[in-house]
Protein backbone atom coordinates (compact mmCIF):
# COMPACT_ATOMS: atom_id res chain seq x y z
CA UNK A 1 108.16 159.06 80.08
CA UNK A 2 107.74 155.55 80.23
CA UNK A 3 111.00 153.25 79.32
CA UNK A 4 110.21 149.92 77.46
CA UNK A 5 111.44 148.13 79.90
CA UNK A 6 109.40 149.43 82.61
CA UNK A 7 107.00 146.62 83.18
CA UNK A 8 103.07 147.76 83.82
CA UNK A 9 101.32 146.62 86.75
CA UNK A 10 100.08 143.78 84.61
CA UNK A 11 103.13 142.65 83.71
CA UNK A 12 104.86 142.66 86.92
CA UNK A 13 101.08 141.08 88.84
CA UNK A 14 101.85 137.82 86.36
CA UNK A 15 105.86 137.69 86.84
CA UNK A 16 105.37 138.33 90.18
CA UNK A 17 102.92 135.03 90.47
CA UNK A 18 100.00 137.06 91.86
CA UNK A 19 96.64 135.43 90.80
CA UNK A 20 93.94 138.04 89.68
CA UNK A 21 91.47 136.53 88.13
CA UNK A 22 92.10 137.00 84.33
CA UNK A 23 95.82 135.06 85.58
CA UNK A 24 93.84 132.69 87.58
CA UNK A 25 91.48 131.60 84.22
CA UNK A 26 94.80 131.86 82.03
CA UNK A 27 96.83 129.56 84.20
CA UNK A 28 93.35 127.00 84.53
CA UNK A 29 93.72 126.83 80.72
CA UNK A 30 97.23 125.85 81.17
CA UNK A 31 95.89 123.27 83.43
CA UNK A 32 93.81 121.70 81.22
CA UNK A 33 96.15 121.64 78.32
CA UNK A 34 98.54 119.81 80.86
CA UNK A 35 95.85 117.41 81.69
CA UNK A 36 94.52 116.92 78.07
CA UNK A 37 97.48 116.09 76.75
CA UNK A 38 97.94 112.86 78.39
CA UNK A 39 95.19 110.64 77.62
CA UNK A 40 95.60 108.20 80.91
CA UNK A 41 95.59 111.73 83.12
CA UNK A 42 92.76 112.92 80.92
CA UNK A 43 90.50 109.84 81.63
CA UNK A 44 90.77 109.89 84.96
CA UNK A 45 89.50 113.08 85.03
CA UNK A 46 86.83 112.57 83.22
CA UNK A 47 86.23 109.31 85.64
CA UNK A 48 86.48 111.56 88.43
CA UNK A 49 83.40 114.21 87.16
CA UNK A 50 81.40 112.12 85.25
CA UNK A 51 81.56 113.72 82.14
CA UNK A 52 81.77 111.81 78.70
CA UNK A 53 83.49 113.01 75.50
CA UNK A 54 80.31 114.75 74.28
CA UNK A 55 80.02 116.68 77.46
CA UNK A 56 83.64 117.84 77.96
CA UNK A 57 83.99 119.25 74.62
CA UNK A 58 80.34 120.90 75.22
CA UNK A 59 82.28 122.60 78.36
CA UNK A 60 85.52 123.44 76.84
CA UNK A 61 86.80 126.95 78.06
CA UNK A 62 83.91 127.61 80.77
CA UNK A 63 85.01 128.45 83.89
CA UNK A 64 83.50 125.81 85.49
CA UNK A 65 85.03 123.16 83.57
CA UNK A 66 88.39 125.09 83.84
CA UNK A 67 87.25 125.22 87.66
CA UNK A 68 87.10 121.46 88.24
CA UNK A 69 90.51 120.83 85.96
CA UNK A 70 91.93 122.89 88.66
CA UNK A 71 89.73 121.17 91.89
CA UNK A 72 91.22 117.90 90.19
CA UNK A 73 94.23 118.10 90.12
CA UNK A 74 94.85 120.03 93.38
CA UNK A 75 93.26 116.86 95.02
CA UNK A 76 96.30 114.52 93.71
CA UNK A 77 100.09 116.06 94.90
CA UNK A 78 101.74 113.98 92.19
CA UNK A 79 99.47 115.52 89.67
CA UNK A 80 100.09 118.95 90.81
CA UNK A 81 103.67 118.51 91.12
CA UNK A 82 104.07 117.31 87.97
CA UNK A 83 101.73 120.11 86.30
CA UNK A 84 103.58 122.69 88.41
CA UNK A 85 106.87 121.09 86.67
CA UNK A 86 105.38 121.23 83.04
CA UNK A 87 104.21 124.42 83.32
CA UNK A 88 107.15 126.32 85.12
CA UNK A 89 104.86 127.70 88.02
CA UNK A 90 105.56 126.98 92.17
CA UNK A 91 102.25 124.60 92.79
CA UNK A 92 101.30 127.27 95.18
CA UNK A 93 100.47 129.51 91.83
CA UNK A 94 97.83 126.69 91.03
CA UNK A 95 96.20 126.34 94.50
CA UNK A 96 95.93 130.33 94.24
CA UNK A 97 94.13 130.20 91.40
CA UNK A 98 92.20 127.52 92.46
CA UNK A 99 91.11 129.11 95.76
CA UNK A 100 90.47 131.93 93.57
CA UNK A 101 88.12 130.06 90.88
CA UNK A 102 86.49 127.55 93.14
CA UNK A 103 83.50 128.07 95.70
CA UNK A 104 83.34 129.61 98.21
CA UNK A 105 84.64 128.13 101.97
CA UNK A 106 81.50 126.42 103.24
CA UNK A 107 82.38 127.70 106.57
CA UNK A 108 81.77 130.82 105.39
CA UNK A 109 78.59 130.30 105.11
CA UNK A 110 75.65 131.56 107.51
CA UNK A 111 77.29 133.56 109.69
C-alpha cells in the first residue's frame, strides 16, 4: 500500500535535482520566463541570436529556442547566478539541463 507521502520516482528525480529530460525542458521554460521578464536581459538575448520580435514569438516553447535561452545564459556567470537565485535551483541544475538539451560534444564526433 502506498502512503501519500511516499514520493514516486518522479517526484523524488525533480526534488532530488536530477535532469531527465521532461525536467530539463521544464526548468528551460523557467529560464526563459527569468530572461523575458527583464526587458534589458531579454534584448540582449535577442542581440546575441539574431532573432527579432516576430521571430522569437514564432519560436516560443520549441526546444530549440528553449535550447539557446539555456546556451545563453550559461555563457554569462552573472546571468546564471542570478537565474539560479530567482529560480531557487544550484546553477549546476541549469548547466545539467543544458548539457542535456544542447548538441552534442563536437569531440564526439568521428570517432
Amino acid at each position: 500500500m502506498k502512503r501519500k507521502f511516499d514520493a514516486s520516482p518522479k517526484d523524488r528525480s525533480a526534488r532530488d535535482g536530477e535532469t531527465g529530460p521532461a525536467g530539463a525542458l521544464s526548468l528551460a521554460e523557467g529560464v526563459m520566463d527569468f530572461v523575458v521578464a527583464d526587458p534589458a536581459r531579454l534584448l540582449r538575448f535577442m542581440e546575441a541570436s539574431g532573432l527579432d520580435p516576430a521571430a522569437l514569438r514564432a519560436a516560443a516553447g520549441s526546444p530549440d529556442l528553449l535550447t539557446g535561452i539555456l546556451d545563453h545564459v550559461v555563457s554569462d556567470e552573472e546571468t546564471l547566478l542570478a537565474c539560479a537565485g530567482a529560480l531557487g535551483v544550484p546553477p549546476e541544475r541549469i548547466t545539467a539541463a543544458w548539457r542535456r538539451l544542447g548538441p552534442p560534444d563536437p569531440d564526439s564526433f568521428g570517432a
